[in-house]
Structures are given as C-alpha cells and as structure tokens.
Protein backbone atom coordinates (compact mmCIF):
# COMPACT_ATOMS: atom_id res chain seq x y z
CA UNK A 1 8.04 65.40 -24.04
CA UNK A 2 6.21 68.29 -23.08
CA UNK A 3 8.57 70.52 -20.64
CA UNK A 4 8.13 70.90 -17.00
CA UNK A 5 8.20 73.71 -14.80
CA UNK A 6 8.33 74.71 -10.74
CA UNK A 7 6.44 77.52 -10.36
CA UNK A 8 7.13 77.87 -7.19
CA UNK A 9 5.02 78.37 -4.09
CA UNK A 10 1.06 78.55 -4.89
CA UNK A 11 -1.33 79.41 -2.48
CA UNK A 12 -5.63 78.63 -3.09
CA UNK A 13 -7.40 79.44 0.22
CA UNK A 14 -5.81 77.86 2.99
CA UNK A 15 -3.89 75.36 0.35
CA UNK A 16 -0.24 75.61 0.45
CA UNK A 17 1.41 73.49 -2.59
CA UNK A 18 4.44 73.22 -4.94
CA UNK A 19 2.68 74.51 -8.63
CA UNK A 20 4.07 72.62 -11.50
CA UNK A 21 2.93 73.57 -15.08
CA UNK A 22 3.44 71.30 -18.11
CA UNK A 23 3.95 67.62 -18.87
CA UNK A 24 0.47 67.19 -19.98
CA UNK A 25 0.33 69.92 -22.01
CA UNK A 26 1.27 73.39 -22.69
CA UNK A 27 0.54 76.06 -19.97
CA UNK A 28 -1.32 72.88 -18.36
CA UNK A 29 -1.03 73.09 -14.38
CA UNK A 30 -0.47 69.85 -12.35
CA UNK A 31 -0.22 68.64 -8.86
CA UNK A 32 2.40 66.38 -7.05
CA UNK A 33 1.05 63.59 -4.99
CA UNK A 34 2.63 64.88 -1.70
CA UNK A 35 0.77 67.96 -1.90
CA UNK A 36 -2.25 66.35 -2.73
CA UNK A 37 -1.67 64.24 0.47
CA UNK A 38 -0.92 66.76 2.68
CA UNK A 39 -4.03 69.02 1.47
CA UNK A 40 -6.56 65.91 2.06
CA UNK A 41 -4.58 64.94 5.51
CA UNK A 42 -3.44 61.78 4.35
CA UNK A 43 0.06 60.07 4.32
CA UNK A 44 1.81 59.72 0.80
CA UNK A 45 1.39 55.77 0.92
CA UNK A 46 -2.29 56.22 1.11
CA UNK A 47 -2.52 58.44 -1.60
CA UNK A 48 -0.16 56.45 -3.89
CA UNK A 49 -1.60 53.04 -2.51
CA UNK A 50 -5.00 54.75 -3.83
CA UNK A 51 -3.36 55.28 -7.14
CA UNK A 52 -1.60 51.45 -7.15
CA UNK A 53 -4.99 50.12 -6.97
CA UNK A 54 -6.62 51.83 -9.36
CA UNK A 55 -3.76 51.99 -11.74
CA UNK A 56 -4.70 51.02 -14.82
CA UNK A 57 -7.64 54.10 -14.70
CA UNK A 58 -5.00 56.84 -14.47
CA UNK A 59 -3.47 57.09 -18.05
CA UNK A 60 -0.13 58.20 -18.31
CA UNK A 61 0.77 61.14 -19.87
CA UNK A 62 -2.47 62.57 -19.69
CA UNK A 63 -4.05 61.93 -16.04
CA UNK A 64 -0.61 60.46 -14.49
CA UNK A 65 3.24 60.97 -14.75
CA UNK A 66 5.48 58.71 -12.65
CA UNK A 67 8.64 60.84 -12.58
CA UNK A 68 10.43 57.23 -11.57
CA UNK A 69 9.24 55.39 -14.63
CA UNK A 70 12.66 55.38 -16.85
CA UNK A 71 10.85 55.93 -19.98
CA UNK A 72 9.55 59.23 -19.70
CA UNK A 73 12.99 61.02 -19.28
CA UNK A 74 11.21 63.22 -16.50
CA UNK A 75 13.63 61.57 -13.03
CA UNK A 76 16.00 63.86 -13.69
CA UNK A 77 13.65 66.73 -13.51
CA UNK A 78 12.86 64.81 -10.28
CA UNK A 79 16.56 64.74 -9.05
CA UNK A 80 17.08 68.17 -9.84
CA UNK A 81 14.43 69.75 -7.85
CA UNK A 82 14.30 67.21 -4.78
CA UNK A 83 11.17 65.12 -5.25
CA UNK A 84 12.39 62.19 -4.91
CA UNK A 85 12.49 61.31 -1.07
CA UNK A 86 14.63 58.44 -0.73
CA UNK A 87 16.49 55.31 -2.62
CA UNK A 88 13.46 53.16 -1.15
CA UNK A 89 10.71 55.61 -3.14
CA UNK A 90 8.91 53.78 -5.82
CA UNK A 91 7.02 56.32 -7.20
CA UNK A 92 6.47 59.94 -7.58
CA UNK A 93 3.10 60.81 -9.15
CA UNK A 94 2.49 64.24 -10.85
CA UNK A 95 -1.53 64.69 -11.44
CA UNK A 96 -3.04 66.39 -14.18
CA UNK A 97 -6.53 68.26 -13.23
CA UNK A 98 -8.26 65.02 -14.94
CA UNK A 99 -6.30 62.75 -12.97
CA UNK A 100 -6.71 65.07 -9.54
CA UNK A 101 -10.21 64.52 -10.73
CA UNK A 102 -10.52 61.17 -10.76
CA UNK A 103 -8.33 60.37 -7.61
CA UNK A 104 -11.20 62.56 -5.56
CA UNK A 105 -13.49 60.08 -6.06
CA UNK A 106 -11.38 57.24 -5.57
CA UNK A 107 -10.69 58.68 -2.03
CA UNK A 108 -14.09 59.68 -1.41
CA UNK A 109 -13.95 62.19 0.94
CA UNK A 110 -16.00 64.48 2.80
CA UNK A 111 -13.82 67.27 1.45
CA UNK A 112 -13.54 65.97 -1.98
CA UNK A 113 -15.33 68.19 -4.06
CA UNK A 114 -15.24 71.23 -2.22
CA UNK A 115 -11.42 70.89 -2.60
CA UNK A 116 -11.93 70.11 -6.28
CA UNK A 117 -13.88 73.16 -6.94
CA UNK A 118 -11.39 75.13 -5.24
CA UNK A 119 -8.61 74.23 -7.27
CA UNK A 120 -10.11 73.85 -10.18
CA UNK A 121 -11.73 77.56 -10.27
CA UNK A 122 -8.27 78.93 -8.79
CA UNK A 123 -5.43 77.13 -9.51
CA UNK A 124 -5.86 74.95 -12.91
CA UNK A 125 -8.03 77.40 -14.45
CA UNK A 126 -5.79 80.10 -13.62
CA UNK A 127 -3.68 80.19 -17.06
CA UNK A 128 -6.99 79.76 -19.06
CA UNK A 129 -8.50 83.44 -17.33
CA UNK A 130 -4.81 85.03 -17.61
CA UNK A 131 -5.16 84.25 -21.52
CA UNK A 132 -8.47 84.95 -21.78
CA UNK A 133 -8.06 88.84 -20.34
CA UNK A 134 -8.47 89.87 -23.67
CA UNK A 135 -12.62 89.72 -22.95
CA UNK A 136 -12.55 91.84 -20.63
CA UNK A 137 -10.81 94.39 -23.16
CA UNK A 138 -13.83 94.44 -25.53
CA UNK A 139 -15.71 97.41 -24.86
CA UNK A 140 -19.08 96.65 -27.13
CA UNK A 141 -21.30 95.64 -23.92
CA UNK A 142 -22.86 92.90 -26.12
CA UNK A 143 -20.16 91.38 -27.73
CA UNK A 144 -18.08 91.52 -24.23
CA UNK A 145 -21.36 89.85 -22.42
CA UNK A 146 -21.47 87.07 -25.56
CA UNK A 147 -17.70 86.65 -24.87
CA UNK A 148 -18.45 86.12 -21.47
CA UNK A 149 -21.48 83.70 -21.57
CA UNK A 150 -19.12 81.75 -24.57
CA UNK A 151 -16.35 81.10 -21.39
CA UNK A 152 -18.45 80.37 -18.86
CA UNK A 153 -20.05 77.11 -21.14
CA UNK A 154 -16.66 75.95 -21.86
CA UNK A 155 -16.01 76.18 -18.10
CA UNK A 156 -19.11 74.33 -17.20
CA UNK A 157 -19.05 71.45 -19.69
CA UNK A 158 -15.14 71.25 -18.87
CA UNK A 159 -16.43 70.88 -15.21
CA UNK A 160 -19.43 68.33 -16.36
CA UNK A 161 -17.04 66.01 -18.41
CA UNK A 162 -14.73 66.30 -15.23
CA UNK A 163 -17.07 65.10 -12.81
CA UNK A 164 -18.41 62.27 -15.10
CA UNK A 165 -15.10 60.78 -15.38
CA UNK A 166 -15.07 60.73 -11.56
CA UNK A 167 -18.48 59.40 -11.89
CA UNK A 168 -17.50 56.68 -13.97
CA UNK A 169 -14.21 55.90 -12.09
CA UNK A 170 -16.40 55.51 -8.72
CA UNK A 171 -19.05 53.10 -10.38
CA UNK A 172 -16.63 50.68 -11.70
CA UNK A 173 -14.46 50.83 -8.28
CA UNK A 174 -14.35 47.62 -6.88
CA UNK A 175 -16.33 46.74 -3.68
CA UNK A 176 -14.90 46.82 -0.39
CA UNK A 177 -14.08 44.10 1.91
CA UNK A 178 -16.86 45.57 3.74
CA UNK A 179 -19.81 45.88 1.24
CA UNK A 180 -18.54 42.31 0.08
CA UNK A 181 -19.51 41.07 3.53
CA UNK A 182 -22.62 43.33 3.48
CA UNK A 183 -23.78 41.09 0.70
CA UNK A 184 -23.06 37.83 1.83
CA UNK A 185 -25.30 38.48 4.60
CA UNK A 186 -28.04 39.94 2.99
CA UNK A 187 -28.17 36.89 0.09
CA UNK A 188 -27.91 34.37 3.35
CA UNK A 189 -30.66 35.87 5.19
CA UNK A 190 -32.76 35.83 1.65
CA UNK A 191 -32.22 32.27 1.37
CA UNK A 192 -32.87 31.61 5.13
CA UNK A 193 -36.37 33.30 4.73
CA UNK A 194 -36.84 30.97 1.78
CA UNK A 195 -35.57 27.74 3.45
CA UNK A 196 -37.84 28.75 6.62
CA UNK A 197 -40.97 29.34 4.69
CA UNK A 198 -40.86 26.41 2.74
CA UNK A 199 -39.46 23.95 5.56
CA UNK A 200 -36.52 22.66 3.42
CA UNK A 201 -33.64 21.29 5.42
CA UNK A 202 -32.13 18.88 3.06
CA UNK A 203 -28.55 19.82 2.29
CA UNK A 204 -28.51 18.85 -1.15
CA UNK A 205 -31.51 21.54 -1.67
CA UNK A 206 -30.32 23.80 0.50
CA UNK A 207 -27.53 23.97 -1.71
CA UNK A 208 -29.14 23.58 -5.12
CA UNK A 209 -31.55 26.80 -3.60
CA UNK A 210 -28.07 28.65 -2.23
CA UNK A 211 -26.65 28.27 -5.99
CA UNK A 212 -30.01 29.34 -7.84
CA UNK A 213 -29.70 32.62 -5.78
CA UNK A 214 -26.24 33.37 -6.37
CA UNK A 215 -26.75 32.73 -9.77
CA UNK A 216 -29.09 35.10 -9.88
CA UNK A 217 -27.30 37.81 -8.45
CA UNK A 218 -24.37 37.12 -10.87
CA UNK A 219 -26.67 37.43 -13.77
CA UNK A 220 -28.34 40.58 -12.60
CA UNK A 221 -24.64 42.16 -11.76
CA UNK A 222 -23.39 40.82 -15.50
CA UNK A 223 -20.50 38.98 -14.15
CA UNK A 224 -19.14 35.38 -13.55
CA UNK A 225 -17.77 35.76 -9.73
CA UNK A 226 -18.99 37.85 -7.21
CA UNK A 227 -15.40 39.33 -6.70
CA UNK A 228 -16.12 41.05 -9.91
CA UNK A 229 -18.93 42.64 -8.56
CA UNK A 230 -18.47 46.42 -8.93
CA UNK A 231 -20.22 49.71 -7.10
CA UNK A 232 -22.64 50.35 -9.73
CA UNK A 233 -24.06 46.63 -9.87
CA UNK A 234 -26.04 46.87 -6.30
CA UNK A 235 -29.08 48.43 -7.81
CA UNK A 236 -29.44 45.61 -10.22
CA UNK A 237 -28.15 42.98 -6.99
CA UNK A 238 -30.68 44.64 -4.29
CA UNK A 239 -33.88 44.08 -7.01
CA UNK A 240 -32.48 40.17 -7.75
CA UNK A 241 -32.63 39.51 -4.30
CA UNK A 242 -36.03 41.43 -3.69
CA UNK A 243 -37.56 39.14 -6.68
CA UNK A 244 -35.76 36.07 -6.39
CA UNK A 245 -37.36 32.77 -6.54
CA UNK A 246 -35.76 29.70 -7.23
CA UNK A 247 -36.26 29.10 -11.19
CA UNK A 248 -38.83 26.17 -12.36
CA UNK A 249 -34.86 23.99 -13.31
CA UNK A 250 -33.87 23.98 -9.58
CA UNK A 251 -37.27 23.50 -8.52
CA UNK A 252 -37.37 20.23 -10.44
CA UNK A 253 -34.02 19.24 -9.16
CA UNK A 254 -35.02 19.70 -5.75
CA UNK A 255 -38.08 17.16 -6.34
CA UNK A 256 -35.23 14.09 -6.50
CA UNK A 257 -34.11 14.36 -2.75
C-alpha cells in the first residue's frame, strides 16, 4: 500500500483544496472528491453519483481509491484526518490525475478543461518540475535547451494520452434520457416520411417497415438494443437513417397484406 500524505492547504489560481500525495504512487499528487466538487460548483452526491455511474471506468488503485472500501486499509487514514463526514457516508473518493481526468469529461463542463489544464500544469505536475530542477543547473546552453525540449515531450504526450482517455471515456458514455428521446423521434419521423410517400397504412407493414428501420440502426450502432446505444454510435445512426430503405426481405413480406 503505497503511503498517504496531507499536505496541507494548496492553492492553484483561485482553487483552494486539501493536497494529498501518494496512494497511487510515489510523490504522485491526488485530489479528494469534495474538493473536486466544490472547485466545479457541484454538491458531493453529484460528483460521486457521476463516479457510481461510471464505476467500473475508474480503476482502483490507479484512477480511484474509496477510503471506505475495507480492503484497502486506507479508512483509518480517513478517520484520522476527518474525511469521513458522517455514519450515513458511503464513499469517499480520492482521484488520481488520470482519474480527475477522466471524471472531467464525464461531467462535461464548460470549465472542464480549463480547470484540467490548471491543475495539471500547477498542482500534479508540481513534484515532477521540483525533481527535475536539476535542468535548469546545466550550464552547456545546448545540452540545457535538449534537456528542456526532452521535458516538454514527456509533458505533452503525458497530456495527449490524458486527454484520450477522457476521449475514450466520453465516447463510450451512455446516452442520455434526452438524446434517447432525440432518437426516437428522429427514426419516427424517418419512417413517417416513408409511410407517407408510399401510402402504406396497413399495421402489419407499418410495423414490418418500423422493425426494418430499427434494425438498421442497431446494425449500424453494432449493438442488439438501442439502450446499448453509446455517444460515439450517432455518426454511424444519423447516416443509417439518412440511407435507409426498407431491405428487398421486408419488402417481400409486405407484398402478403
């Protein structure tokens, strides 16, 4: 178990949060939940309801620690320094900069990355410049400009494979109640424009038509049930229902009513 820390009061730009350093690593900074709340505006519950949904993308021990999960040994450390709120508190996440990372794009905010750019740059990159002073210590001009050039990559692909994960996390986030509804309408009003067109009002072919289109949506989207349907399916979804036509099967089926 890698050891934790309270470092105390930290302060990045108008940020005010509790630092924490270790549990995912050595010298590795992390973030409690409640902080993370109250720097995004947000009540706990939303932020850990956020997490809760999306569970199973946070790993634990290296995006997530629950400081109330028994088998991590870390609730005392929880005890002893006041985190835990109350005997009704379920959980009390710790982020790592990955996890922070890929909670910003669950929460999709307006603030989101200019937040994450903020901390990242300031507050979990901080440890990385203190060891790396040393550069700045080399006196040969080109081997101290190499040095520098060599830490700025590392930064920017660290950033790159950072922002992918949040990428990745966002596509495969489950559509809302909202977009679901979206949907519906548009793949009703596709097959309206079809029934119209081709004067069909017989129920049996109405539905035979209604099933050849969502079938085709489901096939674009790679997935049995439309509640499966995830963010980064609607380009595939919005070109099936742009080329749909009912296939020459259902058109044969149709011909018996």
């Amino acid at each position: 178990m890698n050891e934790l820390k309270v470092l105390g009061t930290e302060k990045i730009g108008n940020f005010e949060f509790t630092g924490i350093e270790g549990g995912f690593g050595e010298n590795k900074k992390a973030m409690l939940v409640k902080d993370i709340a109250l720097i995004h505006g947000k009540e706990v519950r939303q932020i850990n309801q956020a997490i809760n949904m999306n569970r199973a993308r946070f790993k634990d021990g290296i995006d997530i620690i629950d400081f109330l999960n028994q088998s991590n040994g870390f609730r005392k450390f929880a005890e002893d320094n006041g985190l835990i709120g109350s005997n009704r508190t379920q959980h009390v996440y710790l982020l790592s900069e990955r996890g922070y990372a890929k909670l910003l794009k669950i929460l999709e905010d307006d603030k989101a990355w200019e937040i994450y750019d903020e901390l990242v740059d300031n507050y979990f990159n901080m440890r990385y410049i203190i060891q790396k002073q040393d550069s700045y210590m080399i006196t040969d001009p080109v081997q101290r400009a190499k040095r520098w050039i060599e830490e700025q990559e590392e930064h920017q692909v660290k950033l790159a494979m950072a922002k992918q994960e949040t990428k990745d996390v966002q596509d495969n986030t489950p559509i809302s109640s909202k977009d679901y509804q979206v949907l519906s309408r548009k793949i009703n009003q596709k097959l309206n424009k079809y029934l119209s067109q081709h004067q069909i009002y017989n129920k049996n072919q109405v539905a035979l038509l209604r099933w050849d289109l969502n079938n085709s949506i489901l096939k674009a989207a790679g997935v049995p049930a439309r509640t499966l349907i995830r963010q980064k399916h609607f380009t595939a979804i919005a070109e099936a229902l742009v080329n749909w036509k009912p296939s020459e099967t259902t058109l044969e089926k149709i011909k018996a009513y």
